[in-house]
Each structure stands twice: as structure tokens, then as C-alpha cells.
Protein backbone atom coordinates (compact mmCIF):
# COMPACT_ATOMS: atom_id res chain seq x y z
CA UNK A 1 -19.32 19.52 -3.15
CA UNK A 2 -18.33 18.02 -6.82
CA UNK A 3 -20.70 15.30 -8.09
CA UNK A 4 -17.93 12.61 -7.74
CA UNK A 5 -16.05 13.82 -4.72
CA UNK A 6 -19.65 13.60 -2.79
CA UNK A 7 -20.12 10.27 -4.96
CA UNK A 8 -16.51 8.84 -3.16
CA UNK A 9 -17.21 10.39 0.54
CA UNK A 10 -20.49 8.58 0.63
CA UNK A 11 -18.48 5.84 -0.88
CA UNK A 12 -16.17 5.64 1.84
CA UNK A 13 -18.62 5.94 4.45
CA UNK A 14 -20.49 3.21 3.57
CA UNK A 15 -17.63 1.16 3.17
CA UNK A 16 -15.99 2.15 6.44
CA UNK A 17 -19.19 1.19 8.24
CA UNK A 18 -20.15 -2.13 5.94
CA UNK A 19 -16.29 -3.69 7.11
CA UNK A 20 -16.26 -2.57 10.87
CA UNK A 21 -13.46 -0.75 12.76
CA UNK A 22 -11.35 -3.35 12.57
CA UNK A 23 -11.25 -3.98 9.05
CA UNK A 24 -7.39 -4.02 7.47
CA UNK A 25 -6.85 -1.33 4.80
CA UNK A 26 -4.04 -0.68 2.53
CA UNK A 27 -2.45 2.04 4.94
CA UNK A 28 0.39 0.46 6.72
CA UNK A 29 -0.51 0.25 10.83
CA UNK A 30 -3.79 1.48 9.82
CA UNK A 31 -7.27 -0.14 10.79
CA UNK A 32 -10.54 1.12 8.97
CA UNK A 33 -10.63 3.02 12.69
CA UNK A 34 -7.78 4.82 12.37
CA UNK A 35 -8.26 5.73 8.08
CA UNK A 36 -11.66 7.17 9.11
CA UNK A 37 -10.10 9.20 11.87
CA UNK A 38 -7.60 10.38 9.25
CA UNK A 39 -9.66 11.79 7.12
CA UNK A 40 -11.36 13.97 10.10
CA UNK A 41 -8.76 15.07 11.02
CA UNK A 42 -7.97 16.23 7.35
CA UNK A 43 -11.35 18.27 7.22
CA UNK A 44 -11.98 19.47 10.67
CA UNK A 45 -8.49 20.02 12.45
CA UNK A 46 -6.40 22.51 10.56
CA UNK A 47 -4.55 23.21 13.67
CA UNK A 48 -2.63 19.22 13.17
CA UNK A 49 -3.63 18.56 9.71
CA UNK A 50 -0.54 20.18 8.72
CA UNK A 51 1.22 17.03 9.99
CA UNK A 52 0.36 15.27 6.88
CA UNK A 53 3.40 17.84 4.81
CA UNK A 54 5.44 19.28 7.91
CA UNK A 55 6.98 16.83 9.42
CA UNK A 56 7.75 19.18 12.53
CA UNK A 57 3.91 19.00 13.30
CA UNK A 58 4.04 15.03 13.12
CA UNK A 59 3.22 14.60 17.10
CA UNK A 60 0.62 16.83 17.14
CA UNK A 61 -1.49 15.13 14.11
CA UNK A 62 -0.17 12.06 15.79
CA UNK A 63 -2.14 12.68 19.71
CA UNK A 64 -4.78 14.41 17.49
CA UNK A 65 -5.53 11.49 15.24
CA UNK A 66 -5.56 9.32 18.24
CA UNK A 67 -7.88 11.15 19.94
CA UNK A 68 -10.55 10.90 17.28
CA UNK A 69 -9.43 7.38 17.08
CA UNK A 70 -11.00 7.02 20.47
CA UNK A 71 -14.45 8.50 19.48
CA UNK A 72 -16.98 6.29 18.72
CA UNK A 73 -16.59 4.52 15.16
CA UNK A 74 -20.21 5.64 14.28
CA UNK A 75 -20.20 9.17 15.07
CA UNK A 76 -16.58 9.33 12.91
CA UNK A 77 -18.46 7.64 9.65
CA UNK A 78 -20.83 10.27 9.97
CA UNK A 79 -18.39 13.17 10.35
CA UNK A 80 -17.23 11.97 6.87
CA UNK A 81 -20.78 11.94 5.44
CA UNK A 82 -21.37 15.32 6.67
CA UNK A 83 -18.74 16.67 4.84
CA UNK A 84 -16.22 19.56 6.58
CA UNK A 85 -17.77 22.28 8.81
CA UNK A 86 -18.43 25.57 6.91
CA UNK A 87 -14.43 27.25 8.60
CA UNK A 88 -13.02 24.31 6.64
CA UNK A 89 -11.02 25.04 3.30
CA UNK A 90 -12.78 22.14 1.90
CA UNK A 91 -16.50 23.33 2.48
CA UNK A 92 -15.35 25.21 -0.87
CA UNK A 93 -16.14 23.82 -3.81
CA UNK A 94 -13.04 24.52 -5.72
CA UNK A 95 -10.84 23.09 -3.01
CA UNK A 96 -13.34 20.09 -2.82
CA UNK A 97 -12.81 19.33 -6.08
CA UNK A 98 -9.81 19.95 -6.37
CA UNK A 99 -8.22 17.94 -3.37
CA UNK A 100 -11.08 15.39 -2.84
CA UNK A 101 -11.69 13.13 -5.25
CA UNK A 102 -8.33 11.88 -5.73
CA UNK A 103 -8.30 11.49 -1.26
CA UNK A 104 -11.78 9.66 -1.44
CA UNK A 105 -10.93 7.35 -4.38
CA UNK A 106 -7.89 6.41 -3.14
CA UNK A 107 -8.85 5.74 0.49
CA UNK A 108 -11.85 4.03 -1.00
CA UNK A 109 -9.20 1.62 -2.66
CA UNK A 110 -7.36 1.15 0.99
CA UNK A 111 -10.60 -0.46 2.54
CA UNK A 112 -12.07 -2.64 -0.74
CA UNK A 113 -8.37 -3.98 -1.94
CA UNK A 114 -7.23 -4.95 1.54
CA UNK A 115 -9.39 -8.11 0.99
CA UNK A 116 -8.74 -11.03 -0.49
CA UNK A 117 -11.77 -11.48 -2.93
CA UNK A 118 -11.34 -7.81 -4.40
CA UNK A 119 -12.52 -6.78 -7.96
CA UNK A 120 -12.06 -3.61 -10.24
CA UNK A 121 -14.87 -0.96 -9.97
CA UNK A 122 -16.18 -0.09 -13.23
CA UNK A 123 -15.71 3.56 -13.56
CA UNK A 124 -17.25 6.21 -16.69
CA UNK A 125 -14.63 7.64 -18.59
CA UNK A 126 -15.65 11.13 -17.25
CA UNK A 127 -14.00 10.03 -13.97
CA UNK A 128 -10.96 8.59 -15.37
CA UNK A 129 -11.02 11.96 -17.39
CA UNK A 130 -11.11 14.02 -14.00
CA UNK A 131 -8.61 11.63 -12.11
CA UNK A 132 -6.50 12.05 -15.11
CA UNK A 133 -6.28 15.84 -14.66
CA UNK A 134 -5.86 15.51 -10.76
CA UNK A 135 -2.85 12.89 -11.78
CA UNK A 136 -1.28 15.34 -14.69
CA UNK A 137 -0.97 17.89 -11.63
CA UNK A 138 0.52 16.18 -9.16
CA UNK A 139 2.59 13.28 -11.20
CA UNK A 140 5.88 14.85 -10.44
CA UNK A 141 5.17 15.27 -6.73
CA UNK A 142 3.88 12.11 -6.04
CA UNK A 143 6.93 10.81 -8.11
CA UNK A 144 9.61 12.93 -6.75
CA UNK A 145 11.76 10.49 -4.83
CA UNK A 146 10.68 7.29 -7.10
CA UNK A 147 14.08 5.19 -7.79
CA UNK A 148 14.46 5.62 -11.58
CA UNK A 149 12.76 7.52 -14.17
CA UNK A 150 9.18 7.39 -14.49
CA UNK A 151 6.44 7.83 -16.77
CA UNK A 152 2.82 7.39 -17.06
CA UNK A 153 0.72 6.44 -19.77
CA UNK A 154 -2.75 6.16 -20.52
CA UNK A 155 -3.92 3.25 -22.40
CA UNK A 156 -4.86 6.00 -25.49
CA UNK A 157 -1.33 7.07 -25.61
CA UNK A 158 -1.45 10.42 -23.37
CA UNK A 159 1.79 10.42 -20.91
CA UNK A 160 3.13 12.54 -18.08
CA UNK A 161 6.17 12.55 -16.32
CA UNK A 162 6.69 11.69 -12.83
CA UNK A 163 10.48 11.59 -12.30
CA UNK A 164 12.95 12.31 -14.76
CA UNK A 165 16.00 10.31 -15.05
CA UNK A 166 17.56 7.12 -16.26
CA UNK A 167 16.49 4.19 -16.67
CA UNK A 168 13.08 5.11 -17.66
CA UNK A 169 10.42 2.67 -16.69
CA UNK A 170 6.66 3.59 -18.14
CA UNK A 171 3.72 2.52 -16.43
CA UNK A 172 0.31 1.90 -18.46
CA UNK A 173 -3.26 1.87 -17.19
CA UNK A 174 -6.02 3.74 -16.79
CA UNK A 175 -6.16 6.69 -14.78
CA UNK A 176 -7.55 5.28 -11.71
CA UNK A 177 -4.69 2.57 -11.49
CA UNK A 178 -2.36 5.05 -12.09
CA UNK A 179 -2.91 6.74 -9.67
CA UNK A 180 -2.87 3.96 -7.17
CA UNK A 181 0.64 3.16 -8.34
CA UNK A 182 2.25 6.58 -8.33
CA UNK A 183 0.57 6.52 -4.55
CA UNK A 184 2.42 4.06 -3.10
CA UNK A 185 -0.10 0.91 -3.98
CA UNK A 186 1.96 -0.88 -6.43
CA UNK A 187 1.00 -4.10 -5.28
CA UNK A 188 -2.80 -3.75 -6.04
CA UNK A 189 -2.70 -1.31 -9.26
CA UNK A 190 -3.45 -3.05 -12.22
CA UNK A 191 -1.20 -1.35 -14.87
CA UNK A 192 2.05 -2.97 -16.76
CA UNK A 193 5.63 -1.63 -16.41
CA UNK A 194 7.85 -1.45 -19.40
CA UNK A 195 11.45 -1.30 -18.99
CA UNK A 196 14.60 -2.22 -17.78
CA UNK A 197 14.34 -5.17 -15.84
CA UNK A 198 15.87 -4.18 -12.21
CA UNK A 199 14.58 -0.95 -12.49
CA UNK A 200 11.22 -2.33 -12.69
CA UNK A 201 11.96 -4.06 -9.81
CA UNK A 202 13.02 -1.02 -7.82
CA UNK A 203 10.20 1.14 -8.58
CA UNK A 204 7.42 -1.69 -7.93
CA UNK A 205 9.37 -2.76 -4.71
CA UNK A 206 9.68 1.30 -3.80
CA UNK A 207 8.44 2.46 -0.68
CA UNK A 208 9.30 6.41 -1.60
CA UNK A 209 6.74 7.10 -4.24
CA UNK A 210 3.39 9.25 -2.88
CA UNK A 211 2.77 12.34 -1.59
């Protein structure tokens, strides 16, 4: 695995198991049981995994996420800290690091900015640098049915699109926050919108934007 997609799983973990099952996260109807049974289900069942983009295959990642629900919370925390089985697309390292970092961070966020006395991590620019590129890729996805136009800016001045289209409202912060924002977490992500008043309003009150 990448240095900083291993760095976030353990991350998770830990925080999964520090807050209990029943911890609130940032995942609407979710529990920290449930977001740890997600992101099993991600790794080690193909077969219903495919839920998450078909929405045909919905019910099935729906009984199968609720049967790994049922397992004991323990043994799920350390199905994440084990990392996929080998027949997993995400044992490799290129799809690891390319599809993990940006899941662990995020889902990291659910758990720590569900509480009331959250604070900002402190992260090296090399991550932002790496969640940057991850962000650059998928932007226009993640953006796709967002309410006006949209783009994002890095505090240095480097932009990508998300949506095209009129009004344009531009969202500035670092990488990490960024990302939070364009992934449906407006209400936590520390960045500043610039723009057209109501469309600001419609973008930050959006439930559409995310992948």
C-alpha cells in the first residue's frame, strides 16, 4: 500500500475503534458501525460493491452491508487494518493509491467532524500535493450535477473545473477542504465561496455534488 493511504486506513481504524459503534459520522443514516462496514464491503465484496455506481445493484450492497453490519464491531476495525485480501483490486498498489487515499481521508473526516469540539489536522504539503492530483481527476465527476458553475482553487492560484456553466461560483482552500466540499461536506469544509450571492447559496445548500 502507498505511504499515506496505509497512513489514513490505520487512521480510520483507530478512530472507528477510539469513538465506539455508535459514534455519529458525517454520512447521513450512518453510525461509525455502519461506515466501517462500508468500507468492507468496498475491499472484500466485489460481488455488491458495485452498488456504490449501479444503482440496479443497490439491494444487494444494501443486505450485504447489513450483514457485515451485524459482525462484531472489533473484528470489522480489523478487517480495515488488514487491508483487502490478495483477489481484491485494491491489494494493488496502483489501485491503492489511486482510489484510497482520497476514501480514507475523507471517511476519516466523517468520524472526527461529526463532533462538536472538532479541529483541522495539520497536513504536509506533500499530501495536499497528492489529494490535489486525486481532486484534478475527479473534479468534474464529483461536480457533475452541482447547481451552477463551479470552480476550485487552491490558495496558490492553481484551479480546476468542476461544472461548467453560469453563474460561476469559485471555491478556495486547500486541497484537503476541497475536497470535502466537492464531496458533499459543505457544511464542515473550511474554504470561501466567491460569487453570486444565491448561487452561493445553492451550491453550499446542494445535496447533488459527490460521487
Amino acid at each position: 500500500m502507498s505511504t499515506y493511504a496505509k497512513r489514513e486506513r490505520l487512521l480510520l481504524a483507530d478512530l472507528l475503534e477510539t469513538e465506539g459503534p455508535d459514534a455519529p459520522t458525517l454520512c447521513e443514516g450512518w453510525r461509525a458501525r455502519d461506515l466501517a462496514a462500508h468500507v468492507v464491503v468496498r475491499e472484500r465484496r466485489p460481488d455488491a460493491a458495485g452498488g456504490l455506481l449501479i444503482k440496479q445493484l443497490g439491494p444487494r450492497l444494501e443486505r450485504v452491508m447489513a450483514e457485515f453490519a451485524d459482525k462484531p464491531y472489533e473484528e470489522l476495525i480489523q478487517l480495515i487494518r488488514t487491508g483487502p485480501p490478495r483477489f481484491s483490486p485494491f491489494s494493488l498498489k496502483q489501485v491503492d493509491e489511486a482510489s484510497n487515499i482520497v476514501e480514507f481521508y475523507v471517511h476519516t473526516e466523517d468520524v472526527r467532524r461529526a463532533r462538536p469540539d472538532w479541529t483541522p489536522r495539520e497536513l504536509d504539503p506533500v499530501f495536499q500535493d497528492a489529494l490535489w492530483s486525486r481532486l484534478e481527476r475527479t473534479a468534474r465527476l464529483a461536480g457533475r450535477s452541482a447547481a451552477t458553475g463551479l470552480v476550485l482553487r487552491r490558495p496558490d492560484g492553481q484551479t480546476a473545473v468542476a461544472h461548467r456553466g453560469t453563474p460561476v461560483v469559485t471555491v478556495t482552500g486547500e486541497p484537503s477542504e476541497l475536497l470535502l466540499f466537492v464531496y458533499g461536506r459543505q457544511d464542515v469544509a473550511d474554504v470561501e465561496l466567491e460569487g453570486d450571492k444565491d448561487a452561493i447559496t445553492k451550491l453550499h445548500e446542494s445535496k447533488q455534488l459527490g460521487i
